[in-house]
C-alpha atoms as a PDB file:
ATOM      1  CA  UNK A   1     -58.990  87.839   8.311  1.00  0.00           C
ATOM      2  CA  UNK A   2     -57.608  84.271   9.191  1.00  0.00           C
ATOM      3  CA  UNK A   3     -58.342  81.664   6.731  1.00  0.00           C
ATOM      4  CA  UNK A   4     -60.007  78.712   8.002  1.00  0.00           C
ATOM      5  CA  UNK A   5     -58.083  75.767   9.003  1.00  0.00           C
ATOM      6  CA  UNK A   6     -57.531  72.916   6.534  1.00  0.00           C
ATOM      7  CA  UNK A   7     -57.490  69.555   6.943  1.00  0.00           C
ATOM      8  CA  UNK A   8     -54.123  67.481   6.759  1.00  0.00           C
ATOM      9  CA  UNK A   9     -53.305  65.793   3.355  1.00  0.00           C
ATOM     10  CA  UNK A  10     -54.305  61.927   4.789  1.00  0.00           C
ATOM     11  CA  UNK A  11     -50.646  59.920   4.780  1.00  0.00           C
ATOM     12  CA  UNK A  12     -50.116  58.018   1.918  1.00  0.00           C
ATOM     13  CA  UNK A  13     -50.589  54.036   2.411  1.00  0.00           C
ATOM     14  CA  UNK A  14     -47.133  51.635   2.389  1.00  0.00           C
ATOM     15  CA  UNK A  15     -47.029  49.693  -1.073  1.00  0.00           C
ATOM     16  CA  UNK A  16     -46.878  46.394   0.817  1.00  0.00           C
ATOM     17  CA  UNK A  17     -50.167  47.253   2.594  1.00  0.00           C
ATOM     18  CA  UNK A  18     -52.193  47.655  -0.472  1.00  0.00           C
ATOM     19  CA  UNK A  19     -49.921  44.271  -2.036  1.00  0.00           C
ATOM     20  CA  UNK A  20     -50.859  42.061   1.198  1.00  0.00           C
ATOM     21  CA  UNK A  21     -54.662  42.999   1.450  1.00  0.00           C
ATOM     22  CA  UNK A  22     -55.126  42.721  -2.386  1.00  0.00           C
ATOM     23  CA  UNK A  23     -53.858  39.254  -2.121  1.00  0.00           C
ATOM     24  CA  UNK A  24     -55.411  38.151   0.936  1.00  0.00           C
ATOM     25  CA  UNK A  25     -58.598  39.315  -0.239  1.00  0.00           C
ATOM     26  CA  UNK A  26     -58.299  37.627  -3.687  1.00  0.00           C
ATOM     27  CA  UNK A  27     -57.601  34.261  -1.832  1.00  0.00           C
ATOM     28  CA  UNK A  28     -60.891  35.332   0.941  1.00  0.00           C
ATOM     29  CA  UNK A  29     -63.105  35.781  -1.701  1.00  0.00           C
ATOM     30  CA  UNK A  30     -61.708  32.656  -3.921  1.00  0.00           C
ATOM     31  CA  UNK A  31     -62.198  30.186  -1.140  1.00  0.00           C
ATOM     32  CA  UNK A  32     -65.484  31.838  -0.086  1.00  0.00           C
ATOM     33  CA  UNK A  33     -67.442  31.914  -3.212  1.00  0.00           C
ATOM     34  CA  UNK A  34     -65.442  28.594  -4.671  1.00  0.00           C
ATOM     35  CA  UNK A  35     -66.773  26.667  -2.084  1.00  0.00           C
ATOM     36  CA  UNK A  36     -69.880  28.127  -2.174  1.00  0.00           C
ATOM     37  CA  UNK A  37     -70.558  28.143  -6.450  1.00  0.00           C
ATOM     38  CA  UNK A  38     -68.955  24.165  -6.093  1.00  0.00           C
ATOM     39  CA  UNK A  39     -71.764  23.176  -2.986  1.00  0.00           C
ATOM     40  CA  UNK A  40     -74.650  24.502  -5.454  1.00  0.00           C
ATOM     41  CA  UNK A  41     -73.113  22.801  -8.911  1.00  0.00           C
ATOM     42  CA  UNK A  42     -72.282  19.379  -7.249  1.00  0.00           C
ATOM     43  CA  UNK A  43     -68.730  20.176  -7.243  1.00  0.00           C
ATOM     44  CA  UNK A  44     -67.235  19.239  -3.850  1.00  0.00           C
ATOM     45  CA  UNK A  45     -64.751  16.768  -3.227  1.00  0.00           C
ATOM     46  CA  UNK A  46     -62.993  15.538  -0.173  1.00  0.00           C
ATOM     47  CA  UNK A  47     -60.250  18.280  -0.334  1.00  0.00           C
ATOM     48  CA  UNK A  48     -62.040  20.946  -1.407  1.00  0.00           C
ATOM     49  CA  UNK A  49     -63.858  21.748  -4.731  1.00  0.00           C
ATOM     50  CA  UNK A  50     -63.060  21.434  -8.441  1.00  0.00           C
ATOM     51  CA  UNK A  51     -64.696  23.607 -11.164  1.00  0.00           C
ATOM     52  CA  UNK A  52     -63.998  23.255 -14.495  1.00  0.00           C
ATOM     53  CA  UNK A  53     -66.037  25.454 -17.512  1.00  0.00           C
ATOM     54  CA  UNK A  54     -69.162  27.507 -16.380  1.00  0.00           C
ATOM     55  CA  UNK A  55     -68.455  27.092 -12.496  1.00  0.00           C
ATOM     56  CA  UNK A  56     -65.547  28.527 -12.764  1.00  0.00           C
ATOM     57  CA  UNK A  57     -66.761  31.091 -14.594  1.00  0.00           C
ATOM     58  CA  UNK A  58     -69.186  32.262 -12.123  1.00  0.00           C
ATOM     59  CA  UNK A  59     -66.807  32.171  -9.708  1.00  0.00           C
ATOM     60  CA  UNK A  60     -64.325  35.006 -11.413  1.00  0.00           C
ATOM     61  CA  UNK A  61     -67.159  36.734 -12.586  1.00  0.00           C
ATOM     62  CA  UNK A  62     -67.902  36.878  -8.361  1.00  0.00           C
ATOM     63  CA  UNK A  63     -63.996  38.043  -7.525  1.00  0.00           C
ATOM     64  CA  UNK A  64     -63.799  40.707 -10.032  1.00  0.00           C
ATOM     65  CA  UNK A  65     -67.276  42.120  -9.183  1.00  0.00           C
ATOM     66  CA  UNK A  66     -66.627  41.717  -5.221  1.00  0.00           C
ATOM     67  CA  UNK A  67     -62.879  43.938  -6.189  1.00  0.00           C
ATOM     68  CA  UNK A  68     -65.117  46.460  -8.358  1.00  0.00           C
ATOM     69  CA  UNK A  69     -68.157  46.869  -5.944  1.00  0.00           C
ATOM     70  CA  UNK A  70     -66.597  47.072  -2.768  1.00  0.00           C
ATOM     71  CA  UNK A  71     -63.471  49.524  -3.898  1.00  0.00           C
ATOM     72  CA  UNK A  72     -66.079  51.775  -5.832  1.00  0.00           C
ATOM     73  CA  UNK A  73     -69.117  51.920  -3.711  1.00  0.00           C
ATOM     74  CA  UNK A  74     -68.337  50.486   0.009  1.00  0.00           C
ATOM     75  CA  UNK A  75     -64.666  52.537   0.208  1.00  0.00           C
ATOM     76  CA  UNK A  76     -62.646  49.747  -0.041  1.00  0.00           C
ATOM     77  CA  UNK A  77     -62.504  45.409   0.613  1.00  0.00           C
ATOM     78  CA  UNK A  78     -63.136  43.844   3.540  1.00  0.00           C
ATOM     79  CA  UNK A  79     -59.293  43.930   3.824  1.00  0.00           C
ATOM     80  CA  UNK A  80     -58.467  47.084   2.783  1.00  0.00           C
ATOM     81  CA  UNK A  81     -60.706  48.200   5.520  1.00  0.00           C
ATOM     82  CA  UNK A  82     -58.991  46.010   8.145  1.00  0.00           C
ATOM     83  CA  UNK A  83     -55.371  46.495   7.211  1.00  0.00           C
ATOM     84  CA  UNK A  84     -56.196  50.406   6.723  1.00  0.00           C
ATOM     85  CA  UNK A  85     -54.963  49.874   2.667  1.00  0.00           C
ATOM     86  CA  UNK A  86     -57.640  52.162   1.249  1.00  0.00           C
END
């Protein structure tokens, strides 16, 4: 009897893949929920935003949970996905 056929080993992903997503997804979700955490606290300024204590906060509490919930659940970041990373 023939054993059934199995699946290629998937090819491993470049370094500078996983390197260039991580870090374009770090600054994605910085500017994203930054701007968003500084609109709701009064934070804005004419360049940008500017948090300072519990603001800020918030706002790495939102990057690492964004890194663990997507990679963990959803199979990867939003860049990951695009730059095939994951």
């Amino acid at each position: 009897m023939s054993s059934p056929a199995q699946p290629a080993a998937p090819k491993p992903v470049s370094t500078w893949r996983k390197v260039f997503a991580a870090i374009l997804d770090f600054i994605f979700i910085f500017a994203i929920s930054g701007y968003v955490v500084a609109s709701i606290t009064g934070n804005t300024t004419e360049s940008g935003f500017d948090l300072k204590g519990g603001p800020a906060f918030i706002v790495f509490a939102i990057i690492i949970l964004y890194f663990i919930l997507f990679t963990r659940y959803l199979g990867g970041t939003i860049l990951q996905r695009l730059l095939r990373a994951r």
